[in-house]
C-alpha atoms as a PDB file:
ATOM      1  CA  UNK A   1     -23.629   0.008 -12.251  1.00  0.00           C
ATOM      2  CA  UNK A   2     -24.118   3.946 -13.250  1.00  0.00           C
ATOM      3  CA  UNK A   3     -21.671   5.683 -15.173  1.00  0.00           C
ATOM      4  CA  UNK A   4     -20.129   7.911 -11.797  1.00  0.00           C
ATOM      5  CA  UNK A   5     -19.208   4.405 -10.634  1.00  0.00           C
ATOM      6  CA  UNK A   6     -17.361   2.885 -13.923  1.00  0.00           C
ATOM      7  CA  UNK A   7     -15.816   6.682 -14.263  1.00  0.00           C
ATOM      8  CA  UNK A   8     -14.233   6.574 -11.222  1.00  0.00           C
ATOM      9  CA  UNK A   9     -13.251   3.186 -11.194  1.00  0.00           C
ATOM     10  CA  UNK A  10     -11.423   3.579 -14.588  1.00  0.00           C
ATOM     11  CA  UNK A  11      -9.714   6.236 -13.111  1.00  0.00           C
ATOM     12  CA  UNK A  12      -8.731   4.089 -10.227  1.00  0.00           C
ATOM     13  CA  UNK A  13      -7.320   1.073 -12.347  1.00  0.00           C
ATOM     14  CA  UNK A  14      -5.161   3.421 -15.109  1.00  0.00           C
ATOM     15  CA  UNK A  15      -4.325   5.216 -11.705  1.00  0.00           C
ATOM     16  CA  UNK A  16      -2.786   2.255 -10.018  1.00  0.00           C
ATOM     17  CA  UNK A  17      -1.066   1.195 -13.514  1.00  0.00           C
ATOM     18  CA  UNK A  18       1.001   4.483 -13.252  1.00  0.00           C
ATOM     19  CA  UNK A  19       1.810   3.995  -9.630  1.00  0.00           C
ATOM     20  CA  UNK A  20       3.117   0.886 -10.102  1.00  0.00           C
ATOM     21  CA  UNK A  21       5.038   2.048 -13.377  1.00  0.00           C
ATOM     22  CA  UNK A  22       6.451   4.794 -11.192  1.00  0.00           C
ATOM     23  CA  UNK A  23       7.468   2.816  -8.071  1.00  0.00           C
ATOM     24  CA  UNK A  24       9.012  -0.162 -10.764  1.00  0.00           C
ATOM     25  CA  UNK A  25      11.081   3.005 -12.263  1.00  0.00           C
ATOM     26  CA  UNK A  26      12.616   4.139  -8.661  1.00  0.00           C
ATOM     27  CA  UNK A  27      16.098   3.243  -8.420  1.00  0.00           C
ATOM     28  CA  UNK A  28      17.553   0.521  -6.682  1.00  0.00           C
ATOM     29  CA  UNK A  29      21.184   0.658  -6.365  1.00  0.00           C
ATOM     30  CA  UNK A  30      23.198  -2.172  -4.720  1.00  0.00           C
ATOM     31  CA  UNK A  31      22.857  -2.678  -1.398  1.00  0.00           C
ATOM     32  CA  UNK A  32      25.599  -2.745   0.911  1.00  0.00           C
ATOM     33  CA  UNK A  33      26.020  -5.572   3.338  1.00  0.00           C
ATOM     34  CA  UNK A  34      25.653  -2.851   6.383  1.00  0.00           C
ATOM     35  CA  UNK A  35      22.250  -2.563   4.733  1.00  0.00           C
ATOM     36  CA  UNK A  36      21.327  -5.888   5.131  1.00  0.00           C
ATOM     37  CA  UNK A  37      23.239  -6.844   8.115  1.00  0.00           C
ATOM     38  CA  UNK A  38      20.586  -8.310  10.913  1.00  0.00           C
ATOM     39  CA  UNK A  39      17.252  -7.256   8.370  1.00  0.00           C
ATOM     40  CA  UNK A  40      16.739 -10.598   6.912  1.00  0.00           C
ATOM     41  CA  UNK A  41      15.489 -11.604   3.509  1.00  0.00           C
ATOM     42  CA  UNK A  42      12.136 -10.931   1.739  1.00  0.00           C
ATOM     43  CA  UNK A  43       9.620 -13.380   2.751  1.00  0.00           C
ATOM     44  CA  UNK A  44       6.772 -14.428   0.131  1.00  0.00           C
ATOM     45  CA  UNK A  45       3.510 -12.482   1.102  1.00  0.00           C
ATOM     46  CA  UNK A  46       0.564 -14.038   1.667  1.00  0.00           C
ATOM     47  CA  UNK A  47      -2.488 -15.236  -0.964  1.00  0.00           C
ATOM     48  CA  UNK A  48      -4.480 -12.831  -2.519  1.00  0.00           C
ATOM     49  CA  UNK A  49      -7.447 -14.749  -1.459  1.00  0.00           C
ATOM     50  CA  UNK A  50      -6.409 -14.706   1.957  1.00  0.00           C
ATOM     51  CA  UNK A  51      -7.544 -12.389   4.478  1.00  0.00           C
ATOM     52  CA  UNK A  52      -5.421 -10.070   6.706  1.00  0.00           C
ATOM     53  CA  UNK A  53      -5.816  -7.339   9.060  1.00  0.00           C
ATOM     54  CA  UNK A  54      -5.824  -3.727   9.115  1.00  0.00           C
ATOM     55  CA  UNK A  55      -3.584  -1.488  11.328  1.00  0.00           C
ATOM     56  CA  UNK A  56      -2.773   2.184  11.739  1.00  0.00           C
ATOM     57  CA  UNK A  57      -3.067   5.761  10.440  1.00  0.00           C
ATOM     58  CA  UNK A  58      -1.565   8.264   8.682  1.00  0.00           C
ATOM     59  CA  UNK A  59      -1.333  11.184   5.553  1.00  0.00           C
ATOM     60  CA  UNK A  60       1.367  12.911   3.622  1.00  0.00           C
ATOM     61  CA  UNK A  61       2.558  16.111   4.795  1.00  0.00           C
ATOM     62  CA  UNK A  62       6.671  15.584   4.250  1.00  0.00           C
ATOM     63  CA  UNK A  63       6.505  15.936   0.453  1.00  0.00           C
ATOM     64  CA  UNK A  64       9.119  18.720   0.812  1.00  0.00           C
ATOM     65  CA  UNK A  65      11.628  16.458   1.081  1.00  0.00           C
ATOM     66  CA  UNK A  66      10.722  14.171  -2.094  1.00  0.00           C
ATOM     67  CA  UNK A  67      13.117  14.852  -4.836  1.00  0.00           C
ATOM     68  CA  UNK A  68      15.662  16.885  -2.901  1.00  0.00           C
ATOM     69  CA  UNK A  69      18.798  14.817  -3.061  1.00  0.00           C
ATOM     70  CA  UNK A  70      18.379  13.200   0.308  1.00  0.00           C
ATOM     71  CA  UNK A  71      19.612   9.539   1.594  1.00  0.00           C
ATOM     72  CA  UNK A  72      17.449   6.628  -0.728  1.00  0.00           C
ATOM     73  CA  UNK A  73      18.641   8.221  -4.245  1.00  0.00           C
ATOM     74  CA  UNK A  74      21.491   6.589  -6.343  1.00  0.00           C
ATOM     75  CA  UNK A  75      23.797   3.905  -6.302  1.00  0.00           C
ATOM     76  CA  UNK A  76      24.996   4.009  -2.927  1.00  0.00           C
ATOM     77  CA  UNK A  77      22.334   3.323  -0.495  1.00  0.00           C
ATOM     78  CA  UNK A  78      22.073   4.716   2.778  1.00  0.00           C
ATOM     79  CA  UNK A  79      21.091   2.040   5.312  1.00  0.00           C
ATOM     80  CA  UNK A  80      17.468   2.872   6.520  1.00  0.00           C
ATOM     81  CA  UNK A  81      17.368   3.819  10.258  1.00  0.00           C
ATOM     82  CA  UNK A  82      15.379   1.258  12.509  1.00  0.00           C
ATOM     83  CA  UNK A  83      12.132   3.447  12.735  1.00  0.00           C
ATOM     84  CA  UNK A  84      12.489   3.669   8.726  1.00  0.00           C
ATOM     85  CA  UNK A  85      12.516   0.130   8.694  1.00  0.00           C
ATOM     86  CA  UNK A  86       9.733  -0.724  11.268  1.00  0.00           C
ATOM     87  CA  UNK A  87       7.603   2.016   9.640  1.00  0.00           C
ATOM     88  CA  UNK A  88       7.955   0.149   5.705  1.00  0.00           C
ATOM     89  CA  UNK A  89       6.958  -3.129   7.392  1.00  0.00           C
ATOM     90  CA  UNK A  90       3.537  -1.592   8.798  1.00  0.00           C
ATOM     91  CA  UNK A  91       2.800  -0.104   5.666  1.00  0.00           C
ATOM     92  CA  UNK A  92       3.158  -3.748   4.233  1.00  0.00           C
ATOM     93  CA  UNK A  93       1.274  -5.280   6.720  1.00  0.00           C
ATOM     94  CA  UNK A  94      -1.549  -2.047   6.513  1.00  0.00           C
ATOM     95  CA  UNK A  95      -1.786  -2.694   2.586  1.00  0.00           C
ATOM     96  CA  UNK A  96      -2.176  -6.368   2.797  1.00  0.00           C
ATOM     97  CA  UNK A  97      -4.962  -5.708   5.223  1.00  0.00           C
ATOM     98  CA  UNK A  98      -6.564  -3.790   2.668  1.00  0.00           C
ATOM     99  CA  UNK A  99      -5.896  -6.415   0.376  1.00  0.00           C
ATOM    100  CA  UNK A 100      -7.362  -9.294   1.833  1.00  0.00           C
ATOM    101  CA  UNK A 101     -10.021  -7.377   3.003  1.00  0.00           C
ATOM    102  CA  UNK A 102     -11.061  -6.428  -0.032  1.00  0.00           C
ATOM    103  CA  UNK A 103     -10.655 -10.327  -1.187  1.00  0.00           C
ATOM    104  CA  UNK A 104     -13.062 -11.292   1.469  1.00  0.00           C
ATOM    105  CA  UNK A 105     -15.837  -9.146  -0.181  1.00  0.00           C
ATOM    106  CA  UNK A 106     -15.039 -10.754  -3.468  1.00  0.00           C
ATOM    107  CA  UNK A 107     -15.189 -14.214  -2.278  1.00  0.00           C
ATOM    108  CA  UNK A 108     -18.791 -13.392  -0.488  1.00  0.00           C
ATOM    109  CA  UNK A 109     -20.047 -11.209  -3.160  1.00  0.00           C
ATOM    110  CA  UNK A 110     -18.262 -12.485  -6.568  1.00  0.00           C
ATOM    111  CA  UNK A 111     -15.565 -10.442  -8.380  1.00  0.00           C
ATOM    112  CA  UNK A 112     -17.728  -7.175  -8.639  1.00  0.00           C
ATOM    113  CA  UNK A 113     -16.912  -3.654  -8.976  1.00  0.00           C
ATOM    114  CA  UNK A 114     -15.216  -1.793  -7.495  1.00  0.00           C
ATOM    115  CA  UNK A 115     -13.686  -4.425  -5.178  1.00  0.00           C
ATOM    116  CA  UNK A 116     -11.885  -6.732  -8.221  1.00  0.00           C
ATOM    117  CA  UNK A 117     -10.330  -3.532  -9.418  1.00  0.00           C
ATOM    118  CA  UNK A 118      -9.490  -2.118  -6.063  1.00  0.00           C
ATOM    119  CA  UNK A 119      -8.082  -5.760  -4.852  1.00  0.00           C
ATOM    120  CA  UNK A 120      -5.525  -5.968  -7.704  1.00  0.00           C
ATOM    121  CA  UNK A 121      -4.585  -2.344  -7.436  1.00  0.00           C
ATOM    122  CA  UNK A 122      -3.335  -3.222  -3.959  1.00  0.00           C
ATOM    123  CA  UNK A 123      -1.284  -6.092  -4.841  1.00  0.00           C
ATOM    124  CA  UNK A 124       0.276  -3.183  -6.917  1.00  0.00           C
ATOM    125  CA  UNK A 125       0.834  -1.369  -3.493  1.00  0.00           C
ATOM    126  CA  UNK A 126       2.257  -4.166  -2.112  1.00  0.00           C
ATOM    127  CA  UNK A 127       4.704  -4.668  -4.664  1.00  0.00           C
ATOM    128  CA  UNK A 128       5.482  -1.532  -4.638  1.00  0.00           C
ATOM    129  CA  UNK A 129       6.282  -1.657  -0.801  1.00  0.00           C
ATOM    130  CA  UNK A 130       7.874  -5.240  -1.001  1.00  0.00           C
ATOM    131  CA  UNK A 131      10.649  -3.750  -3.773  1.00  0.00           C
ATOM    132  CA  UNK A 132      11.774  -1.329  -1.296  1.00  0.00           C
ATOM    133  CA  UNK A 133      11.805  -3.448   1.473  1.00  0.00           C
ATOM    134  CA  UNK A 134      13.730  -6.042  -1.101  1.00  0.00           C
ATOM    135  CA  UNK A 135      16.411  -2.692  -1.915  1.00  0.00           C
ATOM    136  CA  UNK A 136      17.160  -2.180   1.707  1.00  0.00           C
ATOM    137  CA  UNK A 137      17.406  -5.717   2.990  1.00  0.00           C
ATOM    138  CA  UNK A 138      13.742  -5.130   5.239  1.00  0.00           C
ATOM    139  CA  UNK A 139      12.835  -8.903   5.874  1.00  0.00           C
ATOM    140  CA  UNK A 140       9.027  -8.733   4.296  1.00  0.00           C
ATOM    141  CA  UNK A 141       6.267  -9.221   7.288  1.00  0.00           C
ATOM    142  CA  UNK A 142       3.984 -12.368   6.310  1.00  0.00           C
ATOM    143  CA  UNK A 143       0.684 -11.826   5.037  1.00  0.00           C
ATOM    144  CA  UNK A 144      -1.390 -13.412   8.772  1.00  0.00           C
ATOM    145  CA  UNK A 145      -4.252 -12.286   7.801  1.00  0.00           C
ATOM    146  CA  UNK A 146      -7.621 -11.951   9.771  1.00  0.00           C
ATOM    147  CA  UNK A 147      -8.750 -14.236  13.024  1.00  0.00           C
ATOM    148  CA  UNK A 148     -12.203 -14.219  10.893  1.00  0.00           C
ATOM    149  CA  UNK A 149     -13.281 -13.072   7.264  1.00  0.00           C
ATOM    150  CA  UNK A 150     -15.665 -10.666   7.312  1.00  0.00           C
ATOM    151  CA  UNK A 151     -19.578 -10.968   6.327  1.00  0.00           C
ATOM    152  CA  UNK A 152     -21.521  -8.502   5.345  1.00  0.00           C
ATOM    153  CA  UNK A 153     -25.209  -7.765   5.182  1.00  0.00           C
ATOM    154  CA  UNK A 154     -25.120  -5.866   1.653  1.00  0.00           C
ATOM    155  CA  UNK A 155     -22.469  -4.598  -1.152  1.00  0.00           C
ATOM    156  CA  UNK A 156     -23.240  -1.220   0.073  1.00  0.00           C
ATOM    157  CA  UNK A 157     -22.136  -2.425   3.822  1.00  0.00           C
ATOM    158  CA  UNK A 158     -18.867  -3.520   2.495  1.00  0.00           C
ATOM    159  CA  UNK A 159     -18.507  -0.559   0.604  1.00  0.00           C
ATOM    160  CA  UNK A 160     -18.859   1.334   4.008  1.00  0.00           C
ATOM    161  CA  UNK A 161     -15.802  -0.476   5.313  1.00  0.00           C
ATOM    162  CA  UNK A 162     -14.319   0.385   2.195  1.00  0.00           C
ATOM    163  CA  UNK A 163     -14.209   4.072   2.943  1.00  0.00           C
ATOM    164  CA  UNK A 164     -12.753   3.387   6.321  1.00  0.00           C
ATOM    165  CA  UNK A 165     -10.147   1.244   5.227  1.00  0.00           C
ATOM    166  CA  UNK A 166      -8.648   3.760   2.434  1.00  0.00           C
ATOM    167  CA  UNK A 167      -9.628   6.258   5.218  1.00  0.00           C
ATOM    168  CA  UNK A 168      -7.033   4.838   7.561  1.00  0.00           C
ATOM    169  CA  UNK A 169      -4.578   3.686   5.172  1.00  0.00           C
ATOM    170  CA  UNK A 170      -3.993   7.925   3.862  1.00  0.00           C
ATOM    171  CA  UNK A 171      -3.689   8.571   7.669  1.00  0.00           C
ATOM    172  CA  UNK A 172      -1.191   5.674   8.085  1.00  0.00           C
ATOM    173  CA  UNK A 173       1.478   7.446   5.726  1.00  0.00           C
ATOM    174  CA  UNK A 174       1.309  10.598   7.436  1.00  0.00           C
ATOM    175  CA  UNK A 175       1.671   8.976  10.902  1.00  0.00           C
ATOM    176  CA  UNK A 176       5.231   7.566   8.606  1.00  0.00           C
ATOM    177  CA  UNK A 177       6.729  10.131   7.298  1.00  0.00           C
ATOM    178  CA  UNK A 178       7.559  12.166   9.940  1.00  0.00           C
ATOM    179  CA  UNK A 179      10.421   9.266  10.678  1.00  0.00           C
ATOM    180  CA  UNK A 180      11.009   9.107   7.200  1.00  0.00           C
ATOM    181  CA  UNK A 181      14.351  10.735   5.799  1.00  0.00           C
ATOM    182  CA  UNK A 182      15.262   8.568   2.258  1.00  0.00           C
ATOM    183  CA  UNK A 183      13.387  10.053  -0.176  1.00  0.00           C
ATOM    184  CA  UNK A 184      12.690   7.253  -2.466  1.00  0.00           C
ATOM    185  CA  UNK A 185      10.896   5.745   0.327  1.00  0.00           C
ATOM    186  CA  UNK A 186       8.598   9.449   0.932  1.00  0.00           C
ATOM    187  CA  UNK A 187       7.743   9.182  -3.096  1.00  0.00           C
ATOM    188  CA  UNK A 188       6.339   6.096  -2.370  1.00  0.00           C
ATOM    189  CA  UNK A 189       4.545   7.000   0.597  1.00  0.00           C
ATOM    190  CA  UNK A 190       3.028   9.835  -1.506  1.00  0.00           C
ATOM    191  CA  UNK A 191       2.090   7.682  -3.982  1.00  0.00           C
ATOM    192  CA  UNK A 192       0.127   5.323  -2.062  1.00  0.00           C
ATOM    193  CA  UNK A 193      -1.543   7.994  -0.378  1.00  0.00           C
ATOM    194  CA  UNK A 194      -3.038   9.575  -3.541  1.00  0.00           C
ATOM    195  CA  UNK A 195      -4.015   6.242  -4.408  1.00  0.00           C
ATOM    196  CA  UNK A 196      -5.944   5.835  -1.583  1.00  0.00           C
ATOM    197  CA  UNK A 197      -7.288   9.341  -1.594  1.00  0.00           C
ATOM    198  CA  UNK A 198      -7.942  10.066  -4.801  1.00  0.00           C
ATOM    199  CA  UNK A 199      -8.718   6.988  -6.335  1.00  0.00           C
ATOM    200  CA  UNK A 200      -9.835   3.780  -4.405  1.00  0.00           C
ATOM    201  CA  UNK A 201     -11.888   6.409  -2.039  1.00  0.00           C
ATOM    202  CA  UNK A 202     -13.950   7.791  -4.626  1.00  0.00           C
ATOM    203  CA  UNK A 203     -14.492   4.977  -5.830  1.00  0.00           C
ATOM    204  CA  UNK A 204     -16.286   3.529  -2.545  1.00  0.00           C
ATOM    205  CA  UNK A 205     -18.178   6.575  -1.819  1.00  0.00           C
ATOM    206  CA  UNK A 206     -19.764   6.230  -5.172  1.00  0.00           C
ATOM    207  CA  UNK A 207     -20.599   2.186  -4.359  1.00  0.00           C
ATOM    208  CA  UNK A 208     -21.552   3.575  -0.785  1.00  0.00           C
END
């Protein structure tokens, strides 16, 4: 592997060590019982080997309200609306899509770069989602995953689908945020979307 690829993807793996450092650090209050009235309890995600679909589109663009003192912040918690709620639970189910996607390679192709690096950077995403979910009383979606893994013809085929996947999973957050008021929940967002962006994507398009 050339030395643009093992750049990158050392960028991508210290990249997705801060995220999840940041996202562990957010606080999490107490949550009140209105909270978790009629949400349900967090339900153990699926196997990291197994494999799960993709879903959805989105990017970014509410980052004004990060860090301004709104609903999310402290140790009273303001109940997330419904669309908050629905909204967290496809960006669980969107990141254990690319998850197990990304699993499927590994288990055709061996644990090879970037996808090992990429996979367990996403199980960071997902934690990162499940803890809010876990804050608010969100019941946690299972992980389904996909009617069929995928095969593919070459690395550089899967590294294709790579770029669409990370693609689609920026877009997903800003189709989010609009809905999206608590700003602990909009840091979060904005995390995974650089992740996505600036990290795994780069990362694939050198692979590519």
């Amino acid at each position: 592997m050339n030395t643009k690829i093992k750049t990158v993807l050392s960028v991508t793996f210290i990249a997705s060590l801060v995220l999840a450092g940041i996202a562990a650090s957010l606080p999490t209050g107490k949550v009140s019982a209105e909270t978790l009235t009629g949400r349900g309890g967090p339900s153990t995600p699926g196997a990291p080997n197994g494999v799960g679909g993709k879903q959805g589109n989105t990017q970014n663009t509410g980052a004004g309200g990060m860090g301004t003192g709104m609903s999310g912040s402290g140790l009273t918690l303001t109940p997330l609306t419904t669309e908050e709620a629905d909204a967290l639970q496809q960006a669980i189910v969107e990141e254990y899509g690319a998850l197990n996607l990304y699993n499927a390679v590994i288990a055709q192709f061996g644990s090879i770069l970037p996808f090992n690096q990429i996979a367990r950077a996403e199980q960071m995403h997902v934690n990162a989602l499940i803890r809010q979910a876990t804050k608010y009383g969100v019941a946690v979606p299972a992980n389904s995953g996909l009617t069929t893994a995928p095969k593919f013809a070459t690395l550089a085929d899967a590294c294709e689908v790579g770029v669409a996947t990370e693609t689609a999973d920026a877009a997903l957050y800003d189709q989010l945020t609009p809905d999206t008021t608590h700003s602990d929940l909009l840091r979060v967002y904005q995390m995974l979307k650089s992740a996505s962006l600036n990290s795994h994507l780069p990362a694939f398009e050198a692979c590519n």
